[in-house]
Protein backbone atom coordinates (compact mmCIF):
# COMPACT_ATOMS: atom_id res chain seq x y z
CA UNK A 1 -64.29 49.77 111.24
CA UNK A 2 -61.87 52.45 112.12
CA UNK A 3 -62.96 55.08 113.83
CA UNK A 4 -61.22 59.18 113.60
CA UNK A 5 -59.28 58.89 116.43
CA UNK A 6 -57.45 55.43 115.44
CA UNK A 7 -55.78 57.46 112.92
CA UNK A 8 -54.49 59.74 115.34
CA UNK A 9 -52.20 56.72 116.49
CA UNK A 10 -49.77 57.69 113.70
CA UNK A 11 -48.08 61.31 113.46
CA UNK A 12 -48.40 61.43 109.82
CA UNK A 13 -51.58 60.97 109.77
CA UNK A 14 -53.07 63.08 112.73
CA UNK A 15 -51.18 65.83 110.94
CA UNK A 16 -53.34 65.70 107.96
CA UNK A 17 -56.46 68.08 107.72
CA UNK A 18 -60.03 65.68 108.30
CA UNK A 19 -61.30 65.66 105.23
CA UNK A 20 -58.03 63.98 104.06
CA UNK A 21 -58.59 61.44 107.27
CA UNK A 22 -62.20 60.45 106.10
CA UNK A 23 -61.07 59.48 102.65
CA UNK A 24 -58.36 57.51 104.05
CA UNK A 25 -60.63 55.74 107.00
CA UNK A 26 -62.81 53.53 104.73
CA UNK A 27 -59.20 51.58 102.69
CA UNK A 28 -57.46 51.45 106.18
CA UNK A 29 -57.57 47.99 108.12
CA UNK A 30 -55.54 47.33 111.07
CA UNK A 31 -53.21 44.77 112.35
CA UNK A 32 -51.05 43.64 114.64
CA UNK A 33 -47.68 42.83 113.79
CA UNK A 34 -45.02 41.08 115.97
CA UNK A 35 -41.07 41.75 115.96
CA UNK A 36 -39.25 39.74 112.76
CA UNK A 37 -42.77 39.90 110.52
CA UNK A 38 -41.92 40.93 107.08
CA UNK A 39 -43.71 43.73 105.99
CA UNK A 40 -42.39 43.65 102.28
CA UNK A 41 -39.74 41.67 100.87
CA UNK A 42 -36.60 43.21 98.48
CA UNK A 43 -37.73 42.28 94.53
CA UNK A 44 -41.69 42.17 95.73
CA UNK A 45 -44.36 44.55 94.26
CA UNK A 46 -45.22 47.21 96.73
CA UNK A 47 -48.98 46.64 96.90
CA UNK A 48 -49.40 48.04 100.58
CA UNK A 49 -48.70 50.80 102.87
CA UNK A 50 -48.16 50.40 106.26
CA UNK A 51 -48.66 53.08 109.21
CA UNK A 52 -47.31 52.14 112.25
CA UNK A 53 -48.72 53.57 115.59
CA UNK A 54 -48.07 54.01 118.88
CA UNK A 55 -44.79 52.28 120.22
CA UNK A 56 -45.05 49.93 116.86
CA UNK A 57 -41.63 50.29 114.96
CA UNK A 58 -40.11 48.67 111.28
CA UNK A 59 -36.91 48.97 109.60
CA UNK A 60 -35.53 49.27 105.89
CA UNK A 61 -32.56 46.70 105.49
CA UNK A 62 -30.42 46.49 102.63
CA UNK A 63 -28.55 43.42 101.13
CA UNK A 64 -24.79 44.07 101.01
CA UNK A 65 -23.52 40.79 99.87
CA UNK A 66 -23.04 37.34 101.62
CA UNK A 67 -20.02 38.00 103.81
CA UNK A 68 -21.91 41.44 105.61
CA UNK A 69 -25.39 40.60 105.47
CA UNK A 70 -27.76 43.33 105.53
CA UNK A 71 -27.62 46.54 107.06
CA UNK A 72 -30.43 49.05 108.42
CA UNK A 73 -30.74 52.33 107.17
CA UNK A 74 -33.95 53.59 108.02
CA UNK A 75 -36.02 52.84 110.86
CA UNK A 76 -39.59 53.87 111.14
CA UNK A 77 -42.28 54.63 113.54
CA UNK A 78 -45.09 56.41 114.74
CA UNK A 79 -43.83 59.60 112.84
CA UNK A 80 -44.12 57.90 109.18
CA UNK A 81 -45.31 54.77 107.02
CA UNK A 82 -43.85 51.88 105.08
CA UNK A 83 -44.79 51.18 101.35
CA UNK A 84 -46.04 52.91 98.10
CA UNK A 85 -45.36 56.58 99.63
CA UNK A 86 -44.43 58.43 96.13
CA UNK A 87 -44.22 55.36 93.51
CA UNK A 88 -47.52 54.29 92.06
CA UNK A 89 -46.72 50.64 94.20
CA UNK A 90 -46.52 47.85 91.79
CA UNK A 91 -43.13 48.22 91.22
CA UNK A 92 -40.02 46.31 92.79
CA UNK A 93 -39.35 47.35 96.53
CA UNK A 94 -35.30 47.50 97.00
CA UNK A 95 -35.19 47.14 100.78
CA UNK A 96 -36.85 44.54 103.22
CA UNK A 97 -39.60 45.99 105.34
CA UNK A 98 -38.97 44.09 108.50
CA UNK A 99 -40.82 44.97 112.01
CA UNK A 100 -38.96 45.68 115.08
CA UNK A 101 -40.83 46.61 117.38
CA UNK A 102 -44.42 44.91 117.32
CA UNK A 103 -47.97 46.34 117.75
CA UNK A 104 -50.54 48.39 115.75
CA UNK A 105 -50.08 49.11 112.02
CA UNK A 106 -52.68 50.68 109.79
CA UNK A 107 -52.50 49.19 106.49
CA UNK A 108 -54.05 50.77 103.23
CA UNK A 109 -53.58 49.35 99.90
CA UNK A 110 -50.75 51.43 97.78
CA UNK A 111 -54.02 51.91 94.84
CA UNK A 112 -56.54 53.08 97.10
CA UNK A 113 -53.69 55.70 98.45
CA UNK A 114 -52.99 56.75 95.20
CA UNK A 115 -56.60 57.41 94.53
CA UNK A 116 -56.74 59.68 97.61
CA UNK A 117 -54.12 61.65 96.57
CA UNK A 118 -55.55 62.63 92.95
CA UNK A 119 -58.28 64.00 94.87
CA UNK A 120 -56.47 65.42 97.12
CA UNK A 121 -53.24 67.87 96.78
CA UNK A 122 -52.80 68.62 100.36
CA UNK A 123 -52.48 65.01 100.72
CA UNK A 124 -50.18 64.34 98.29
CA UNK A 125 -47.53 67.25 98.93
CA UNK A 126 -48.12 66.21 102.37
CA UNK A 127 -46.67 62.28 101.62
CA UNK A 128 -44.37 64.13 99.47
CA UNK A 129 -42.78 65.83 102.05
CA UNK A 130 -42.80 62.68 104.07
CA UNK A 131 -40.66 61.28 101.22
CA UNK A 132 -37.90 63.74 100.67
CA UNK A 133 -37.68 63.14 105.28
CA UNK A 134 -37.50 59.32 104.70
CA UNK A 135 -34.61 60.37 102.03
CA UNK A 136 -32.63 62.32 103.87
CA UNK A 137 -32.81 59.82 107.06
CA UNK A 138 -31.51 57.02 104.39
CA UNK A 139 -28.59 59.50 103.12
CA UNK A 140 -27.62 60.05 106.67
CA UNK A 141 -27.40 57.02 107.97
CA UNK A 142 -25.06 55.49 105.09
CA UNK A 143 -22.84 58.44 106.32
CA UNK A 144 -23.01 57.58 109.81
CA UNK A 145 -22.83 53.59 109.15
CA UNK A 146 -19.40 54.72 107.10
CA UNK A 147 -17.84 57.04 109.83
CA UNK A 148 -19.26 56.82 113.39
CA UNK A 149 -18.52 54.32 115.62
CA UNK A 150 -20.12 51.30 117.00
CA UNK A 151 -20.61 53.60 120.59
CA UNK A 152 -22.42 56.16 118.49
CA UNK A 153 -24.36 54.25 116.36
CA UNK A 154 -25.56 52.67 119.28
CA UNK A 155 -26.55 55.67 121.21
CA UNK A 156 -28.06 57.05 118.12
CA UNK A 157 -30.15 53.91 117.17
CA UNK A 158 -31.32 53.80 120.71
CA UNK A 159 -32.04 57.68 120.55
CA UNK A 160 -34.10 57.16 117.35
CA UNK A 161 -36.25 54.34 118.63
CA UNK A 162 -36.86 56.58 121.84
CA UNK A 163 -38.34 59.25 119.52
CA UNK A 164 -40.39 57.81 116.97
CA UNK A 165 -42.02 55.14 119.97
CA UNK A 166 -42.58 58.45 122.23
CA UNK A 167 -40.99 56.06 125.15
CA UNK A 168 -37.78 55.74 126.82
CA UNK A 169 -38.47 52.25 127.10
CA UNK A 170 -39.19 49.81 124.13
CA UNK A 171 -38.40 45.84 123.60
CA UNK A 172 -35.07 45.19 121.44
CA UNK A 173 -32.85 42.06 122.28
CA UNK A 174 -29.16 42.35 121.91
CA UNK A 175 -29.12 39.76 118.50
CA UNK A 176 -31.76 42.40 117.09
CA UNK A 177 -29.65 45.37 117.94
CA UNK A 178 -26.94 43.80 116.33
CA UNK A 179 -28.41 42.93 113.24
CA UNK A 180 -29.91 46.47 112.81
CA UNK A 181 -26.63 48.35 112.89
CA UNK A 182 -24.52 45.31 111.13
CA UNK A 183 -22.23 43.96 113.17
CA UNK A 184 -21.53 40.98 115.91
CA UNK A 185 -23.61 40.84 118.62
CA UNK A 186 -20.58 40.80 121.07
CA UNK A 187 -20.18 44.01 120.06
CA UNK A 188 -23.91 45.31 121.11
CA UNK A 189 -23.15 43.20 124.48
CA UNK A 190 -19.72 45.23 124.91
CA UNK A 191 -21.48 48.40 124.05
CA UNK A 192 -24.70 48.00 126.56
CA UNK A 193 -22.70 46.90 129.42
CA UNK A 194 -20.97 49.44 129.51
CA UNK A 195 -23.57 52.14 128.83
CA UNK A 196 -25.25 50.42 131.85
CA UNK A 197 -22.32 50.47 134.03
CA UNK A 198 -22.14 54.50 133.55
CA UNK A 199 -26.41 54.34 134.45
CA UNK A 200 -26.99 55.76 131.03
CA UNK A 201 -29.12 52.61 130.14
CA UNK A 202 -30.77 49.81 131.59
CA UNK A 203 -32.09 46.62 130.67
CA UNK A 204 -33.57 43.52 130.96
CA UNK A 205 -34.50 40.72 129.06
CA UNK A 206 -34.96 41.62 125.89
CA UNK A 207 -35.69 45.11 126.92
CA UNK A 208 -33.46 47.97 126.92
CA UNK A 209 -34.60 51.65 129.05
CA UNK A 210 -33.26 54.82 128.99
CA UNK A 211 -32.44 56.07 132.17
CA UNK A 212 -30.45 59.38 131.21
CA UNK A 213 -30.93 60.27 127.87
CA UNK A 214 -28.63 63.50 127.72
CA UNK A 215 -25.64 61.25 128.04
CA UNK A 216 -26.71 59.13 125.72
CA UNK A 217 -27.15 62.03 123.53
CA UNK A 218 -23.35 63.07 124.49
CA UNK A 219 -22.11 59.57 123.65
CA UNK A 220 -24.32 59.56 119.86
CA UNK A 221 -23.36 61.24 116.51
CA UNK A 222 -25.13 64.20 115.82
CA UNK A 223 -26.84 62.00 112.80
CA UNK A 224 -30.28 61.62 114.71
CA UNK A 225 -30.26 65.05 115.99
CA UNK A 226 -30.19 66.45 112.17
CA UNK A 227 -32.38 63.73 110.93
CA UNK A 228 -35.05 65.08 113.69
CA UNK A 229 -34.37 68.36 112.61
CA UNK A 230 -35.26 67.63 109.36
CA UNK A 231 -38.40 66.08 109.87
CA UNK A 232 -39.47 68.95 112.09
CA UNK A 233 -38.35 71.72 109.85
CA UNK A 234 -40.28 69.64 106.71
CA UNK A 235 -43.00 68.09 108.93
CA UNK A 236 -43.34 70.37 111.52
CA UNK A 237 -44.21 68.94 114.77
CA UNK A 238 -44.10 65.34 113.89
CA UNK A 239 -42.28 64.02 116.84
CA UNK A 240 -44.24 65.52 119.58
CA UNK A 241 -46.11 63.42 122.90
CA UNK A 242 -49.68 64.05 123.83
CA UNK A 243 -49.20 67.08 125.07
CA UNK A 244 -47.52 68.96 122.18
CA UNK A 245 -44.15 68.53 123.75
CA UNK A 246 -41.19 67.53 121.46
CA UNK A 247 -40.00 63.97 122.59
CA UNK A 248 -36.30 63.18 122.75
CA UNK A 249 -35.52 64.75 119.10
């Protein structure tokens, strides 16, 4: 059984008044995922929502066609959830859910959400809110995958993880890296070594650290920056530490 303070281990949900908490505590059931588990599959009825927590971290990828693959454009973390958000679940998902980064997710099912929210309507223009943010993140990034560079979509992947994990450290391999933004992973290689060479990163296997984060802000887009902003101007506060401080946004 979950208690209060498990829910805290996911932004959206600490920000939610108590009573909205206790009506969520008894349909929520946790797990723990590892990197490459599929959360939901494209064409499959969303019949689940997923809260990740702490470091724990998933990504939306979208089918482009056989010769490109799939693509990322949304990755998600302590700051949000994964599932029947707005939709009344049941219906197709159009993006794989895949996790990234493993560890604890809360997992409610879509229904039982729903419920909450028809007696609730702080909670649902609260997950409202939460959807227009995951929007807006998914608009930006097909921008950014259309005009920014491998370099900055690097820096601003890596700047993104960094803020929805709350660490400057996190596990991510070079192949998953790759995969994530859409390209070669010769590419990610060319791109790391030389962030590392300038000390801006560091990494080992199959980890990758941020050692100076304000040049890896100077060598991003300014997509993360205004996706943050976002959040915080419609969420306010969501990407915060412990301590109420803003982390990395």
């Amino acid at each position: 059984m979950l208690s209060p303070a498990d829910l805290l281990k996911n932004e959206l949900l600490a920000k939610l008044r108590e009573e909205d908490r206790k009506r969520l505590i008894p349909h929520l059931n946790p797990y723990y995922l590892k990197a490459g588990d599929i959360i939901q599959k494209a064409g499959d009825e969303v019949v689940d929502t997923w809260f990740p927590c702490e470091q724990s971290l998933a990504g939306f990828q979208v089918w482009v066609d056989d010769d490109n693959g799939s693509v990322e454009v949304a990755i998600i973390g302590r700051e949000g959830a994964v599932g029947g958000i707005v939709s009344n679940g049941n219906v197709p998902a159009f993006a794989t859910a895949q996790v990234r980064i493993g560890g604890l997710f809360l997992r409610v099912r879509t229904s039982a959400l729903e419920h909450a929210k028809t007696e609730s309507v702080a909670l649902r223009h609260w997950f409202s809110r939460y959807s227009d943010c995951l929007i807006a993140q998914t608009f930006q990034t097909a921008a950014c995958n259309a005009t920014h560079t491998i370099v900055q979509r690097t820096a601003k992947w890596l700047l993104a993880a960094a803020a929805r994990t709350g660490s400057r450290e996190f596990a991510l391999t070079h192949e998953q890296l790759a995969e994530m933004l859409g390209v070669g992973r010769t590419f990610v290689t060319r791109v790391a070594r030389s962030l590392r060479e300038e000390g801006i990163i560091s990494t080992r296997r199959g980890v990758f650290v941020i050692e100076d984060a304000t040049a890896l802000k100077n060598k991003s887009c300014n997509c993360s920056a205004m996706i943050d902003a976002h959040f915080d101007t419609v969420l306010h506060g969501i990407y915060t530490d412990q301590d109420g401080n803003r982390k990395y946004g």
